[in-house]
N, C-alpha and C. Protein backbone atom coordinates (compact mmCIF):
# COMPACT_ATOMS: atom_id res chain seq x y z
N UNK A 1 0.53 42.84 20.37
CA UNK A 1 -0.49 41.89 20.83
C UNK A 1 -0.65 41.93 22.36
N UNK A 2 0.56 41.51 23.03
CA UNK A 2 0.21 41.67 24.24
C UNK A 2 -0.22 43.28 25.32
N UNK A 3 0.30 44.42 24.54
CA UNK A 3 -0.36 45.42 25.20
C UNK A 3 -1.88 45.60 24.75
N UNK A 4 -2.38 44.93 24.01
CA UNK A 4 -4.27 45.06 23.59
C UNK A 4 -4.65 44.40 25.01
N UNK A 5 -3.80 43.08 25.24
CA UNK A 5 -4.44 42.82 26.25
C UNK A 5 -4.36 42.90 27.67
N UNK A 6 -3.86 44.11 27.80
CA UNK A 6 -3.09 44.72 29.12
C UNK A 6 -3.96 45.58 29.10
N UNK A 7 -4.42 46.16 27.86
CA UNK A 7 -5.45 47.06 27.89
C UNK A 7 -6.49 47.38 28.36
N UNK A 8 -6.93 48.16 29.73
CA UNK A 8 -8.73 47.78 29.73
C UNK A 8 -9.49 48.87 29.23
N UNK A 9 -8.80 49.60 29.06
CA UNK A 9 -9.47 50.72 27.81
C UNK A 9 -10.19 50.48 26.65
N UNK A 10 -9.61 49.48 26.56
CA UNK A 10 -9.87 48.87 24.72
C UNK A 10 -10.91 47.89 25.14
N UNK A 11 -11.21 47.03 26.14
CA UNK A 11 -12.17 46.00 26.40
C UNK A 11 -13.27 47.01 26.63
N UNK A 12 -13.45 47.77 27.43
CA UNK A 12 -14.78 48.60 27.67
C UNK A 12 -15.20 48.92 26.69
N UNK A 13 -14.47 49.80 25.99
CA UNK A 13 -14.76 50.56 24.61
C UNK A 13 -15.70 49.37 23.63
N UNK A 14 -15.13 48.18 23.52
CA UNK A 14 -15.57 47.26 22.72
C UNK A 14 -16.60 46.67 23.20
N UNK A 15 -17.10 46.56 24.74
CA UNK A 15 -18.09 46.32 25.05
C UNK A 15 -19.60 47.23 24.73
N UNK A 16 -18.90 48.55 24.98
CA UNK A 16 -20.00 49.42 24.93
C UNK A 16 -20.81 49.52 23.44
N UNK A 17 -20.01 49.17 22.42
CA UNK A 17 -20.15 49.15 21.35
C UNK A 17 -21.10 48.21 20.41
N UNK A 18 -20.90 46.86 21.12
CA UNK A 18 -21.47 45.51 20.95
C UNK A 18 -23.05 45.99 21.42
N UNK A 19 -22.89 46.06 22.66
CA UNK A 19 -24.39 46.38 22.93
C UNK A 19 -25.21 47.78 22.09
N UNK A 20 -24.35 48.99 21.51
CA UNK A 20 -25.40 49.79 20.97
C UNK A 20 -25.76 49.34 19.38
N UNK A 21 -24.80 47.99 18.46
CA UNK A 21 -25.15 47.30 17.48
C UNK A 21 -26.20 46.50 17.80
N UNK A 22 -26.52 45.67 19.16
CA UNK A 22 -27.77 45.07 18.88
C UNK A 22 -27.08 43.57 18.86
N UNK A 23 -26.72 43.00 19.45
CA UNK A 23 -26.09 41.03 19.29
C UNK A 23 -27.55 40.63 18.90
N UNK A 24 -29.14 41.17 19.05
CA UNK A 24 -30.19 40.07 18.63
C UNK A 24 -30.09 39.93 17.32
N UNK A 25 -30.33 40.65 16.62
CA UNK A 25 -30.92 40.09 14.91
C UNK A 25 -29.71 39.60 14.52
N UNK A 26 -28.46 39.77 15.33
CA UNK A 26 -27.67 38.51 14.38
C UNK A 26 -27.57 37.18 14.94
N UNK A 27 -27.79 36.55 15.79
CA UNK A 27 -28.54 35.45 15.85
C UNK A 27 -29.91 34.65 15.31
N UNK A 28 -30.39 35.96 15.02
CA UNK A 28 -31.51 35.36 14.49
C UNK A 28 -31.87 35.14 13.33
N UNK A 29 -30.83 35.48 12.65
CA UNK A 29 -30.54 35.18 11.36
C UNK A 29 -30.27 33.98 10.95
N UNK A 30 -29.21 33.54 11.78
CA UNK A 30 -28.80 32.43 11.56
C UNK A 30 -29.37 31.22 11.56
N UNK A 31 -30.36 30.91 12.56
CA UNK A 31 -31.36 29.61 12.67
C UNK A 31 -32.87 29.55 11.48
N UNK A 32 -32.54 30.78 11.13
CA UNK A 32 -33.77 30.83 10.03
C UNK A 32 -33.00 30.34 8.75
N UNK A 33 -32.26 30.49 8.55
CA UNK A 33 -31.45 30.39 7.07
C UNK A 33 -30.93 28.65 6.94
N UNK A 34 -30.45 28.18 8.78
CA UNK A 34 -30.28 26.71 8.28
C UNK A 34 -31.30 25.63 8.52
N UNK A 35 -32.20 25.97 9.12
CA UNK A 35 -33.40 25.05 9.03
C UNK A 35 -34.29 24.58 7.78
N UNK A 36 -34.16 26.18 6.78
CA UNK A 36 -34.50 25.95 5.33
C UNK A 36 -33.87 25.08 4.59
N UNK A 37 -32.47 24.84 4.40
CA UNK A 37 -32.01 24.18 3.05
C UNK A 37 -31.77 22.96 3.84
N UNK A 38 -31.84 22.83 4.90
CA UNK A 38 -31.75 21.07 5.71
C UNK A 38 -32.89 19.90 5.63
N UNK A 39 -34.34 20.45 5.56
CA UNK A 39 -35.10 19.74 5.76
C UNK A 39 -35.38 19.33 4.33
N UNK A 40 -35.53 19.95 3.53
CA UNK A 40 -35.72 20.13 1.90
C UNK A 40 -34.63 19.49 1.28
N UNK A 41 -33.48 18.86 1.44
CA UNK A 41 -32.49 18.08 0.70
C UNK A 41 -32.65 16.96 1.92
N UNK A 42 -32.92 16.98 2.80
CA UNK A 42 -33.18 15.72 3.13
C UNK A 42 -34.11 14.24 3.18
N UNK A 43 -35.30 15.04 3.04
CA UNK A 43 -36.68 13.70 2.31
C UNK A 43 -36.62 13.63 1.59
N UNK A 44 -35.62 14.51 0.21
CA UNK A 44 -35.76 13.79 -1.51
C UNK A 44 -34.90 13.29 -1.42
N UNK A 45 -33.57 12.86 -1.23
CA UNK A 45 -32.19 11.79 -0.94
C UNK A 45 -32.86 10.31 -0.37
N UNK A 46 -33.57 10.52 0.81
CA UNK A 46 -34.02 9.44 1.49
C UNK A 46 -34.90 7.83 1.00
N UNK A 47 -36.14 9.10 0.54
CA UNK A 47 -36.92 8.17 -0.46
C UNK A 47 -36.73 7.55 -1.41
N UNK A 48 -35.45 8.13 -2.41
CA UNK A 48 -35.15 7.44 -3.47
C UNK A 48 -34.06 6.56 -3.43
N UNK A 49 -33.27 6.47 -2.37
CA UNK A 49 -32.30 5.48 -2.37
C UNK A 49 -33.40 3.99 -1.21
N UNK A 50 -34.10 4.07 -0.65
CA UNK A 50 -35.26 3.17 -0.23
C UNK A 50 -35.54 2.07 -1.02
N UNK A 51 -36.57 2.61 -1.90
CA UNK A 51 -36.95 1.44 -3.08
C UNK A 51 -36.08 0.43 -3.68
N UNK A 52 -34.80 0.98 -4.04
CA UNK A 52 -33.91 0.49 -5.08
C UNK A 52 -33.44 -1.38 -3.68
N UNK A 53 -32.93 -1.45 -2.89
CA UNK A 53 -32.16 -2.30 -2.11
C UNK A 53 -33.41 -2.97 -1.69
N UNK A 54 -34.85 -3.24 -1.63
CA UNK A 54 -35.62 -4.34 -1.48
C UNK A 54 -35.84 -5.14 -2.77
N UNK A 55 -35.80 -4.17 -3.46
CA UNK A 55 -36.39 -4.98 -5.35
C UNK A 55 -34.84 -6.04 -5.80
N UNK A 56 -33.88 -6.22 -5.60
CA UNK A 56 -33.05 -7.00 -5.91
C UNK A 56 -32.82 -8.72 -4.87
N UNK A 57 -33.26 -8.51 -3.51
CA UNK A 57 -33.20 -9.20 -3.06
C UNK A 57 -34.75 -10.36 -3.07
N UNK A 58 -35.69 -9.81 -3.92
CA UNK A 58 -36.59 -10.63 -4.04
C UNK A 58 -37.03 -11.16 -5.51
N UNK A 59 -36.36 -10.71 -6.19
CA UNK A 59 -36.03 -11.81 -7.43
C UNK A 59 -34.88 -12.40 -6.85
């Protein structure tokens, strides 16, 4: 463990690498995928627990 990080051979190498994969499209993956299933389970939960807690207190 500690000679990896004594290493600067191994940090370059891993840098150079990162950048010819591309870091964009995997970010951008990610904000598309959780904006979908968040908004869509959240207005059908909402509305239906609403109605129920005014109708008891007015009988």
């Amino acid at each position: 463990m500690a000679v990896a990080v004594a290493d600067p051979g191994d940090r370059s190498r891993w840098r150079s690498r990162s950048r010819s994969r591309g870091p964009v499209p995997v970010p951008v993956a990610v904000p598309v995928a959780a904006p979908v299933p968040v908004p869509v389970a959240a207005p059908v939960p909402v509305p239906v627990a609403a109605p129920p807690p005014p109708t008891p207190p007015t009988a």
